[in-house]
Protein backbone atom coordinates (compact mmCIF):
# COMPACT_ATOMS: atom_id res chain seq x y z
CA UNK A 1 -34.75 -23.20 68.16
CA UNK A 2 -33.12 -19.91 68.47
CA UNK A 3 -29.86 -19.96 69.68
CA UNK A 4 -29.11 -21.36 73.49
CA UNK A 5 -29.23 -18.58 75.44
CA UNK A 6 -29.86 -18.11 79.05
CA UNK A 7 -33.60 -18.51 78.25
CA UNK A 8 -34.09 -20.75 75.40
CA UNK A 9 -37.24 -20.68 72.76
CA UNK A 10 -38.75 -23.12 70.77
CA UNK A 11 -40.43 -21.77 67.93
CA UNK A 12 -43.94 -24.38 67.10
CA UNK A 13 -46.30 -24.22 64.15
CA UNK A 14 -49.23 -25.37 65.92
CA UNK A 15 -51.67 -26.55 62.43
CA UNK A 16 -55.11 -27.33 64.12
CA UNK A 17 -58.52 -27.27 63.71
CA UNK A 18 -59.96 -25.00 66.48
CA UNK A 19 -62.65 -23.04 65.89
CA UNK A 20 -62.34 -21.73 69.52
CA UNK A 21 -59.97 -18.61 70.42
CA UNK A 22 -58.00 -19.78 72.52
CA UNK A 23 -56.28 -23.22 71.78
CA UNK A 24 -56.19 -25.90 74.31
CA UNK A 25 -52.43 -26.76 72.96
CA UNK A 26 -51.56 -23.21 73.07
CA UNK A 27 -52.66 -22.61 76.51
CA UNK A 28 -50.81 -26.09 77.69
CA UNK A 29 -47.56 -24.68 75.81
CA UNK A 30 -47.62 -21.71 78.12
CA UNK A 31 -47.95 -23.83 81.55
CA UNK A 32 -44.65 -24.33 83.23
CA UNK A 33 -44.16 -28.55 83.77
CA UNK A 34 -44.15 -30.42 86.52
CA UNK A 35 -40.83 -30.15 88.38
CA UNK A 36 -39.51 -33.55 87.13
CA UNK A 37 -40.16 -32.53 83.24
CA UNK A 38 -37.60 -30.88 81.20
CA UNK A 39 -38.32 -27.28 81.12
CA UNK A 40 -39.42 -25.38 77.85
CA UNK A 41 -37.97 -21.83 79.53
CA UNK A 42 -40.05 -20.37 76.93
CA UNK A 43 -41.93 -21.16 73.82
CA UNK A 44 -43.26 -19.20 70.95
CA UNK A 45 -46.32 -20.26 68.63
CA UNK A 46 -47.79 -19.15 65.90
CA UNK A 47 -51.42 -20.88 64.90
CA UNK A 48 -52.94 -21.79 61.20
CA UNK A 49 -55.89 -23.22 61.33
CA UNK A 50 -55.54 -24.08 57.58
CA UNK A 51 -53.20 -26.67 55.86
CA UNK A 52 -52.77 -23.32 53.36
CA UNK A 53 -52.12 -20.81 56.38
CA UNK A 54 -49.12 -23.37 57.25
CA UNK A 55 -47.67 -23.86 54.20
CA UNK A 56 -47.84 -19.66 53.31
CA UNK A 57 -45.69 -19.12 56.86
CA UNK A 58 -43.21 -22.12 55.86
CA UNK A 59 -42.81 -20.27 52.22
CA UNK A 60 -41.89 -17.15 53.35
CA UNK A 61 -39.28 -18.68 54.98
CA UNK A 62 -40.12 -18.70 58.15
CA UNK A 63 -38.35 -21.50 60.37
CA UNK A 64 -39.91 -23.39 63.08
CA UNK A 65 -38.41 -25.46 65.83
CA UNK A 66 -41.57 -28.63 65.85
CA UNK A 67 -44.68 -28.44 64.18
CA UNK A 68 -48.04 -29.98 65.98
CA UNK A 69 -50.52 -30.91 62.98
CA UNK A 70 -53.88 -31.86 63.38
CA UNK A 71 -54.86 -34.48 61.01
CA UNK A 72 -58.82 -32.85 61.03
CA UNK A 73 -58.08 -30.07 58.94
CA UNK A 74 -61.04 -28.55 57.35
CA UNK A 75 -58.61 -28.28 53.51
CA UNK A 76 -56.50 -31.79 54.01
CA UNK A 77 -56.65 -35.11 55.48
CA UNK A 78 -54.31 -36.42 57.75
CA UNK A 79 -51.92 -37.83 54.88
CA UNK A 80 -51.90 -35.96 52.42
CA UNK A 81 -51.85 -32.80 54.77
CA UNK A 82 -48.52 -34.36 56.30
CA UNK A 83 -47.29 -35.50 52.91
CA UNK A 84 -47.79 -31.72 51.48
CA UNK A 85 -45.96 -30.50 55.26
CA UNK A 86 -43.18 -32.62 54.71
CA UNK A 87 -42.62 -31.50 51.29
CA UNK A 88 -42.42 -28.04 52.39
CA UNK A 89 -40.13 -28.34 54.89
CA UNK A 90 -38.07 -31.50 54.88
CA UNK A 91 -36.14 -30.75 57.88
CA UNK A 92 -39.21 -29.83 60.19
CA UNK A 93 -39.62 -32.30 63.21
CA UNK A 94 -43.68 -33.00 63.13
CA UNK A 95 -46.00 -34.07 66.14
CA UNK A 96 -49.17 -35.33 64.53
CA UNK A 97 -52.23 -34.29 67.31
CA UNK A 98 -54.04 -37.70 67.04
CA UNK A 99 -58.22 -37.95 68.22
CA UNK A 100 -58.01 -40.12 70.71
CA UNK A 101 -58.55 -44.29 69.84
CA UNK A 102 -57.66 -43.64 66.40
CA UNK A 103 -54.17 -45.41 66.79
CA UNK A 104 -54.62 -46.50 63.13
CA UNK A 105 -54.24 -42.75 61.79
CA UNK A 106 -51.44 -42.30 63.99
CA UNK A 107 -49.33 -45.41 63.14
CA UNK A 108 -49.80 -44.20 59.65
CA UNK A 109 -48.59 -41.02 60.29
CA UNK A 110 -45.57 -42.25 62.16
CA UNK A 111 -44.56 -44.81 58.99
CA UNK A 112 -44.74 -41.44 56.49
CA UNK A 113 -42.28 -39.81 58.49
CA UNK A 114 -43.52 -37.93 61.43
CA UNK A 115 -41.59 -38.09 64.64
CA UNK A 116 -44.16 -39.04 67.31
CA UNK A 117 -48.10 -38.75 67.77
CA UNK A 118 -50.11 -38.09 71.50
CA UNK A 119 -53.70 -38.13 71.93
CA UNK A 120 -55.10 -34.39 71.57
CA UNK A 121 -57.88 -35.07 74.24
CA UNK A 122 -54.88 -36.49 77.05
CA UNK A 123 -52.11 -34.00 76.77
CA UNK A 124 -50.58 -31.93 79.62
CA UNK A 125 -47.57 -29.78 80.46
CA UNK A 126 -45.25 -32.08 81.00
CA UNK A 127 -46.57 -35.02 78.22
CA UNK A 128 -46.19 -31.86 75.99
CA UNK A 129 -43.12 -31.09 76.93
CA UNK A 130 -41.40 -34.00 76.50
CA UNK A 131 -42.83 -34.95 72.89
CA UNK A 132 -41.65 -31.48 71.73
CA UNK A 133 -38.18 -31.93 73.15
CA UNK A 134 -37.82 -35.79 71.95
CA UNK A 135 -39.47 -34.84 68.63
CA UNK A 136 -36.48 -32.08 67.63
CA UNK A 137 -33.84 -34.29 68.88
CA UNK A 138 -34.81 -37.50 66.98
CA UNK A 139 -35.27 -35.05 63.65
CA UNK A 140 -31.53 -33.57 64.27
CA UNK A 141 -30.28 -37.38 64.55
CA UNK A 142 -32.14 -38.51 61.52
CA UNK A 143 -31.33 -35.45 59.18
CA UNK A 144 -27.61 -35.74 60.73
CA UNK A 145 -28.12 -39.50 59.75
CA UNK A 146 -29.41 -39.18 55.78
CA UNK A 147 -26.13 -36.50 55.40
CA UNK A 148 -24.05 -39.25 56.29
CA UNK A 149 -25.57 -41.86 54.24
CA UNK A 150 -25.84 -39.26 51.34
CA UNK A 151 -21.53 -38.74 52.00
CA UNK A 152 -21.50 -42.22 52.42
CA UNK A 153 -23.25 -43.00 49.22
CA UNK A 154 -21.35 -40.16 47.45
CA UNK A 155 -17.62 -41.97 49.02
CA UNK A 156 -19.22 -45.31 47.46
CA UNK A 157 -19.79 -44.00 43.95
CA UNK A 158 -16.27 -42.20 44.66
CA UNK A 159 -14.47 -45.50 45.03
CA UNK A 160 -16.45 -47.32 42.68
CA UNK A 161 -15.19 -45.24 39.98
CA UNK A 162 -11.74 -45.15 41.44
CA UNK A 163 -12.12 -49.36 41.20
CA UNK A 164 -12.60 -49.10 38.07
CA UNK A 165 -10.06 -46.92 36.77
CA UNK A 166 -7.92 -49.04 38.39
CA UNK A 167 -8.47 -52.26 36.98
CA UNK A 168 -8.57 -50.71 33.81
CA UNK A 169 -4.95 -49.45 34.47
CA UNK A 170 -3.85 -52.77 35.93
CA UNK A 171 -5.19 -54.45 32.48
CA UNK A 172 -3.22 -51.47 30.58
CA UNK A 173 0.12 -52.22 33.17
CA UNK A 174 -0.27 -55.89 32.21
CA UNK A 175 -0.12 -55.43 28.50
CA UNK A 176 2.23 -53.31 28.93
CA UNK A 177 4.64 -54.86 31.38
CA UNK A 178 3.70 -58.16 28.98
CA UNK A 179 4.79 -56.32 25.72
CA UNK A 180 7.66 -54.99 27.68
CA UNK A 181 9.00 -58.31 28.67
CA UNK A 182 8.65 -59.80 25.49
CA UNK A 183 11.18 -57.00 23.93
CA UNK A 184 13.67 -57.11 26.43
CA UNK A 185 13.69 -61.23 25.81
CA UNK A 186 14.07 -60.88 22.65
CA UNK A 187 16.40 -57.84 22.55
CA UNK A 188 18.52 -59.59 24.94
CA UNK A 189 18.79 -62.56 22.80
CA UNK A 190 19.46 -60.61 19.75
CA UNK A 191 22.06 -58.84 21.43
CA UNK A 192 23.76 -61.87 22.69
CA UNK A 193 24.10 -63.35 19.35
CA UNK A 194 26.36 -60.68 17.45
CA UNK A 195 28.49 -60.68 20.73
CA UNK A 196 28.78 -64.97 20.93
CA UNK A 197 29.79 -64.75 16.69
CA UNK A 198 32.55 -61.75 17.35
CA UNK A 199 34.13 -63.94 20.08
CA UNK A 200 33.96 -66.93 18.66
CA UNK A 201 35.51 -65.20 15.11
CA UNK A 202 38.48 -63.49 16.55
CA UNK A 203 39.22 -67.01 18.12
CA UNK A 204 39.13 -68.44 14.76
CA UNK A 205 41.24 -65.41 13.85
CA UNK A 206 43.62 -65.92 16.31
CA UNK A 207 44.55 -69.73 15.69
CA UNK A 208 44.36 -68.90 11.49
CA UNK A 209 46.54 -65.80 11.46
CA UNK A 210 48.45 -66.53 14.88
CA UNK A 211 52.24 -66.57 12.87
CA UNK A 212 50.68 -63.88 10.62
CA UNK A 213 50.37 -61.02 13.85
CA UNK A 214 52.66 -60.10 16.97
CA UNK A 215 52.12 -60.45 20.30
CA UNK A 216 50.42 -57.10 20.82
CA UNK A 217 48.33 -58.39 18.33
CA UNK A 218 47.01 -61.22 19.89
CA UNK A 219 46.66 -59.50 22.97
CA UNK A 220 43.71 -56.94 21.31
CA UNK A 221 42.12 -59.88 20.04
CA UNK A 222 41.88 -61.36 23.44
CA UNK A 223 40.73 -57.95 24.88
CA UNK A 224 37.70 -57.77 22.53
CA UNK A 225 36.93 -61.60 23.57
CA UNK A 226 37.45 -60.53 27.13
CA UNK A 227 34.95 -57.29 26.58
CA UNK A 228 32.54 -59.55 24.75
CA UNK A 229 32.03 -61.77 27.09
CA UNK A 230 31.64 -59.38 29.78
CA UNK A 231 29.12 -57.58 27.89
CA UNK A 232 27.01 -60.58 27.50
CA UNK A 233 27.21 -61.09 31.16
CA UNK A 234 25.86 -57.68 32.00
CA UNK A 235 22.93 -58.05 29.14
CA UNK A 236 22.28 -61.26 31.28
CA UNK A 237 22.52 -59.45 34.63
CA UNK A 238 19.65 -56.76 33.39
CA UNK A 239 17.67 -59.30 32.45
CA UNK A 240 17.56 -60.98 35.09
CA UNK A 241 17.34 -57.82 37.10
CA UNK A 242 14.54 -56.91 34.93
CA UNK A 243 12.34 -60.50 35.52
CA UNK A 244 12.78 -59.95 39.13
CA UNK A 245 11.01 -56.74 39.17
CA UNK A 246 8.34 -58.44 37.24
CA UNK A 247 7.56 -61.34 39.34
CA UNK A 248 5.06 -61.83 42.10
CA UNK A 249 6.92 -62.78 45.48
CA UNK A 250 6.24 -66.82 45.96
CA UNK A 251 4.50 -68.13 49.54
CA UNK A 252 6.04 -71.73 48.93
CA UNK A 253 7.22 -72.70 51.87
CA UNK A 254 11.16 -74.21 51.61
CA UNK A 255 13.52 -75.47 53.56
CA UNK A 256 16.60 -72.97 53.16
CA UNK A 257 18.87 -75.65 54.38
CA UNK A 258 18.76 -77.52 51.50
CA UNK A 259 18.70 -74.49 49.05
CA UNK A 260 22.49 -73.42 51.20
CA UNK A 261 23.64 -76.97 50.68
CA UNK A 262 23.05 -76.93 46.98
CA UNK A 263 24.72 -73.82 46.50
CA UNK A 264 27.55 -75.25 48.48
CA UNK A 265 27.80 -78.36 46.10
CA UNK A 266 28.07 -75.68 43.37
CA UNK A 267 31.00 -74.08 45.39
CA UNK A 268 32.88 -76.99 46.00
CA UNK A 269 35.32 -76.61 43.02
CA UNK A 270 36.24 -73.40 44.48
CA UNK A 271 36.84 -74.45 48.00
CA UNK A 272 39.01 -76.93 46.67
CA UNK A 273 41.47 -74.31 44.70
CA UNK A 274 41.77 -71.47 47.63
CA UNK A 275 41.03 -73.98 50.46
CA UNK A 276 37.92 -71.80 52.15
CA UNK A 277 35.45 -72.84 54.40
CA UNK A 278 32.09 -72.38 54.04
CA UNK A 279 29.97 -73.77 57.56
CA UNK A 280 26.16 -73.57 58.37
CA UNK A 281 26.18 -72.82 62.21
CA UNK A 282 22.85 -74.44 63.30
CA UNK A 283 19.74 -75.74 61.27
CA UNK A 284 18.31 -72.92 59.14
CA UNK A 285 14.35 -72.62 59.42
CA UNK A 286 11.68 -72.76 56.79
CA UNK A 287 10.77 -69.56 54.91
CA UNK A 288 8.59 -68.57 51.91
CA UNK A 289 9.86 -68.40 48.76
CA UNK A 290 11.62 -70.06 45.34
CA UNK A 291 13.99 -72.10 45.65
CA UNK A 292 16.26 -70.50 42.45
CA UNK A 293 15.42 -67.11 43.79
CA UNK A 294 16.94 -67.75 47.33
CA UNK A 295 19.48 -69.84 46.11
CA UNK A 296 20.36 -66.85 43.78
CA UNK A 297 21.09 -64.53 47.11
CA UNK A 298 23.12 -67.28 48.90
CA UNK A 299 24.92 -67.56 45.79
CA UNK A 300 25.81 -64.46 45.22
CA UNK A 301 26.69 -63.69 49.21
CA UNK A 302 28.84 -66.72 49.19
CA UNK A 303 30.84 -66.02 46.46
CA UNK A 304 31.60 -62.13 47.36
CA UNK A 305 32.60 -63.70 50.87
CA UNK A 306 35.22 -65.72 48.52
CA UNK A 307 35.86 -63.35 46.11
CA UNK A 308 36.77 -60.62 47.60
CA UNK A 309 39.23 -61.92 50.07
CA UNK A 310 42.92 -61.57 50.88
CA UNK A 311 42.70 -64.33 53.76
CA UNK A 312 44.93 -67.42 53.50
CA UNK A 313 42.10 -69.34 54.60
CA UNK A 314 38.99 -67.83 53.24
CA UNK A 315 36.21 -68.54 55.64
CA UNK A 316 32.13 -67.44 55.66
CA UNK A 317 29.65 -68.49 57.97
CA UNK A 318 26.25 -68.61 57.26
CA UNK A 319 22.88 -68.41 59.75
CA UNK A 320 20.18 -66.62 61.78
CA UNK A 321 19.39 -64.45 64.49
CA UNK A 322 18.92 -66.48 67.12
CA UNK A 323 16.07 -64.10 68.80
CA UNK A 324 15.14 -63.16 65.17
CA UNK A 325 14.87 -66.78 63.45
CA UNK A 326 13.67 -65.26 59.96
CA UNK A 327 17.06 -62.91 59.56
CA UNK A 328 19.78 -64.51 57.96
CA UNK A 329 23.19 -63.68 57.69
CA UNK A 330 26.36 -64.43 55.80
CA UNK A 331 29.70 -63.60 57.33
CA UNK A 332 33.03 -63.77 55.84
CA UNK A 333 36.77 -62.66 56.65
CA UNK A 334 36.95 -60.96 53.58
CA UNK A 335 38.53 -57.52 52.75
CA UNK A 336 35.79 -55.24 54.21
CA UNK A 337 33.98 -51.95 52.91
CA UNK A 338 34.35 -48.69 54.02
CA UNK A 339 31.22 -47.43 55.94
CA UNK A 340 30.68 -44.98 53.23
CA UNK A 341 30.10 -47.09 50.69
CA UNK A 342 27.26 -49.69 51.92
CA UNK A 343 24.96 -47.76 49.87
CA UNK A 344 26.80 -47.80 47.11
CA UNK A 345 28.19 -51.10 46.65
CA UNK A 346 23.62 -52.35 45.70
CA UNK A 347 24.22 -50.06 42.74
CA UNK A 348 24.42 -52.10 39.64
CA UNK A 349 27.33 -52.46 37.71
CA UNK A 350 29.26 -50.27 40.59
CA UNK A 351 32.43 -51.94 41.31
CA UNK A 352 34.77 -50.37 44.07
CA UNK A 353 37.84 -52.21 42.55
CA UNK A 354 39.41 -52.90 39.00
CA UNK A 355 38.52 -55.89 37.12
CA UNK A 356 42.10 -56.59 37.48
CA UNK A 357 42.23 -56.97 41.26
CA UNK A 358 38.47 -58.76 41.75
CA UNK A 359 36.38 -59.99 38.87
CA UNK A 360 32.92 -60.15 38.43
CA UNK A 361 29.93 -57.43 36.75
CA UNK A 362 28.94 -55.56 39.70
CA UNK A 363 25.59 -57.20 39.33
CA UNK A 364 24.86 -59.83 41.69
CA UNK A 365 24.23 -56.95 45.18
CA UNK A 366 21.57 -55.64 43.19
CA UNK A 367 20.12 -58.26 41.87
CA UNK A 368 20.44 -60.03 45.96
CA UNK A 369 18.58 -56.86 47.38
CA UNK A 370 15.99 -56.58 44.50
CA UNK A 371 14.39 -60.42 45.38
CA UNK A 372 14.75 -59.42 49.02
CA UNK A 373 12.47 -56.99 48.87
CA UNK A 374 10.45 -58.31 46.48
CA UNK A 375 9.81 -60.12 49.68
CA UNK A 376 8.82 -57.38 51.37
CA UNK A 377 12.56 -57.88 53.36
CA UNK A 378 15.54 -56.00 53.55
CA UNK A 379 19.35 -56.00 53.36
CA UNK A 380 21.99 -54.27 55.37
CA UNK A 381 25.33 -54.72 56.37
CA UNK A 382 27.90 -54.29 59.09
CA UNK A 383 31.83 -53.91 57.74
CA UNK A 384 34.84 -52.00 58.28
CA UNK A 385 37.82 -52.57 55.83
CA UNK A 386 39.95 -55.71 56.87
CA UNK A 387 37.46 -56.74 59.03
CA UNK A 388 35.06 -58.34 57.33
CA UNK A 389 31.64 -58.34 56.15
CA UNK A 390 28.12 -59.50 57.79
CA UNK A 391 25.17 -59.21 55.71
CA UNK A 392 21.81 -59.12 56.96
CA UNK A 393 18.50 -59.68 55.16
CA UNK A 394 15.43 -60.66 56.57
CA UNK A 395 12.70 -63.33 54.82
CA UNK A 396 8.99 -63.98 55.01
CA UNK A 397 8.51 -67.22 57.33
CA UNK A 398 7.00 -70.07 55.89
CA UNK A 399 3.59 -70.36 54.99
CA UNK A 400 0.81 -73.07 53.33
CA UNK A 401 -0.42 -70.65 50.45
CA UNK A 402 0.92 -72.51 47.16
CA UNK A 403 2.02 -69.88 44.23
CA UNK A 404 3.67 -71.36 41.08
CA UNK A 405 7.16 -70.02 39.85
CA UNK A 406 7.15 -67.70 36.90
CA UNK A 407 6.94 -68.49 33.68
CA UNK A 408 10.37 -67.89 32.49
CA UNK A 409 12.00 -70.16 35.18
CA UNK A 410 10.57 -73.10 33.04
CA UNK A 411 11.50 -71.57 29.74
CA UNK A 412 15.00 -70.81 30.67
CA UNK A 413 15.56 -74.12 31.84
CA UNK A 414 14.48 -75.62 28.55
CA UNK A 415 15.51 -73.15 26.30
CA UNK A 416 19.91 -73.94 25.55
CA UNK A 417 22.10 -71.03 24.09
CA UNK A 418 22.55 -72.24 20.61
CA UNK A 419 25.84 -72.99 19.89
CA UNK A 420 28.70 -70.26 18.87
CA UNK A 421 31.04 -70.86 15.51
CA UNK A 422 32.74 -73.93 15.51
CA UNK A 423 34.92 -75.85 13.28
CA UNK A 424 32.48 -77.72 11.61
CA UNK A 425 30.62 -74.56 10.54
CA UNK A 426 33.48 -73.50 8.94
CA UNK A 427 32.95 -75.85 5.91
CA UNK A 428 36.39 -77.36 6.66
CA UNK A 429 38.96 -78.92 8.97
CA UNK A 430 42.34 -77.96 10.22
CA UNK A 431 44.59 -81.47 10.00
């Protein structure tokens, strides 16, 4: 169809047997339709009266808007002459010109691909017309159709391969996230053990040679017992860091009430000493989760709220959102943070005040925002100095899929630190 100008022409291949010289199609192609027909403005045709005549225009390259095709041709039957058509020109729309009561032919014609059939002997202006105009629109739909099953077919293969590759990679990640834990266990341990026998030697330094060295002495021995032990608690802090990175987040559903009164039993000693107050305001819903994970970022809140604190009565508060039920917060009258720092203070091992003044390894934010977003939550805060802190985090609500813990949970809880240098391994006693 040459392009849609005021007058618009379809270009037909009319493929016929007529031995006449003027064709009856021709001459119906160049009546105007009825007024309630869509109009073919104008329409150009070129004849073959062969099957080889056809196939000669099509190779020179000659494009056609519909073909017509006779199944009598005097060189091809019906088939094989609209097999051999086809094959030519793939994206030709074809009208098969059927005698008429030979449905059989035509229904065969229409299953190898052609777009329509009409009886040769009935056809008129407007029938004409209209099986013209229908035939080039269903061919655009159905060669606009095969190039989206061919992209669709080509985005299938795509992905495919892209599935693959990434379960291979996944299997690689697993071994290597697998190898990876395995060191740092084992590296941790190692570590831990040269630090636990250089403590526990300088004590049995200290109470041997205690009249044999001064005071300043004894002092540096205590320092490297002091920096031992805090270097054992940050090679315990990374690991545990590390294991929550490498965990899949539980759907157990809890109750979080009785994960904040556990860690308030474990708190008890210290309300005791400073006489703080730690209060629940209202029941605290069900979420998903671990219990030891969760209980790991009230434990950590709660004992900041403590910690750092100048108050005479140390006091945090713990809860929800009341329009939010799945955030959480933990309040306390502590000594505040600067606004600029609320970034800074979920770096590990950042401490905005001397060891001195506030102890602890600068671990336990990190490790608090780490499992809440291994949640798919998050942590913020609101604080000004001496007024306080609120912490917010948000958790998954509760849900019925069962997950099981990880595997080190149950291998930490059976596996005991073996025991440091003692007396007995001495080979002696002191009377």
């Amino acid at each position: 169809m040459r392009g849609r100008t005021a007058v618009e022409t379809i270009d037909v291949l009319l493929i016929e047997n007529e031995t006449s010289g003027t064709s009856r199609v021709a001459r119906l192609l160049g009546t105007p339709p009825d007024a309630l027909a869509v109009r073919l403005e104008l329409v150009d045709v070129t004849r073959a009266g062969r099957l080889r005549e056809a196939l000669g225009l099509l190779d020179r390259r000659r494009e056609f808007d519909v073909a017509l095709l006779d199944l009598n041709l005097p060189d091809a039957s019906g088939p094989v002459a609209l097999v051999r058509l086809q094959t030519a020109a793939p994206h030709l729309p074809i009208v098969v010109l059927a005698p008429r009561g030979d449905d059989r032919q035509a229904l065969s014609a229409i299953r190898q691909g052609a777009q329509d059939w009409v009886p040769k002997e009935e056809l008129n202006p407007s029938l004409l017309t209209r099986t013209i105009r229908h035939a080039i629109g269903r061919k655009r739909v159905e060669v606009e159709l095969r190039k989206q099953i061919r992209r669709l077919e080509k985005a299938r293969s795509r992905t495919q391969r892209q599935a693959v590759e990434s379960r291979t990679r996944a299997r690689e990640l697993d071994t290597v996230n697998q190898e990876l834990d395995e060191f740092i266990y084992v590296a941790s341990h190692d570590l831990k053990e040269p630090l636990r026998g250089i403590k526990a030697h300088c004590e049995l330094f200290a109470e041997d040679y205690e009249h044999c060295i001064d005071a300043a002495g004894t002092d540096r021995l205590r320092a490297i017992m002091t920096m031992c032990s805090r270097l054992e608690t940050q090679i315990a802090d990374l690991l545990t860091y590390y294991r929550i990175g490498q965990i899949r987040p539980l759907a157990t559903p809890i109750d979080l009430q009785e994960v904040v009164d556990g860690q308030l039993a474990a708190f008890r000693a210290m309300h005791d000493k400073r006489k703080s107050t730690v209060r629940v305001k209202g029941p605290l819903p069900k979420v998903s989760g671990h219990p030891v994970l969760l209980g790991m970022v009230f434990g950590n809140l709660i004992s900041n709220g403590l910690k750092y604190n100048r108050s005479e009565r140390p006091t945090v508060e713990i809860g929800s959102v009341a329009d939010q039920p799945c955030v959480f917060y933990v309040r306390d009258n502590g000594i505040g943070i600067d606004r600029r720092h609320h970034e800074e203070i979920f770096t590990i091992f950042r401490r905005l005040h001397g060891r001195k003044e506030f102890e602890g390894s600068g671990a336990g934010l990190t490790i608090v925002r780490k499992i809440i977003r291994s949640y798919g939550g998050r942590i913020w805060l609101e604080s000004e100095p001496g007024r306080g802190t609120t912490f917010f985090f948000l958790l998954p609500p509760a849900t019925v899929e069962p997950t099981k813990p990880p595997h080190w949970m149950s291998i930490d809880a059976k596996k005991a630190d073996r025991p440091t240098a003692n007396r007995q391994s001495r080979g002696r006693s002191r009377d």
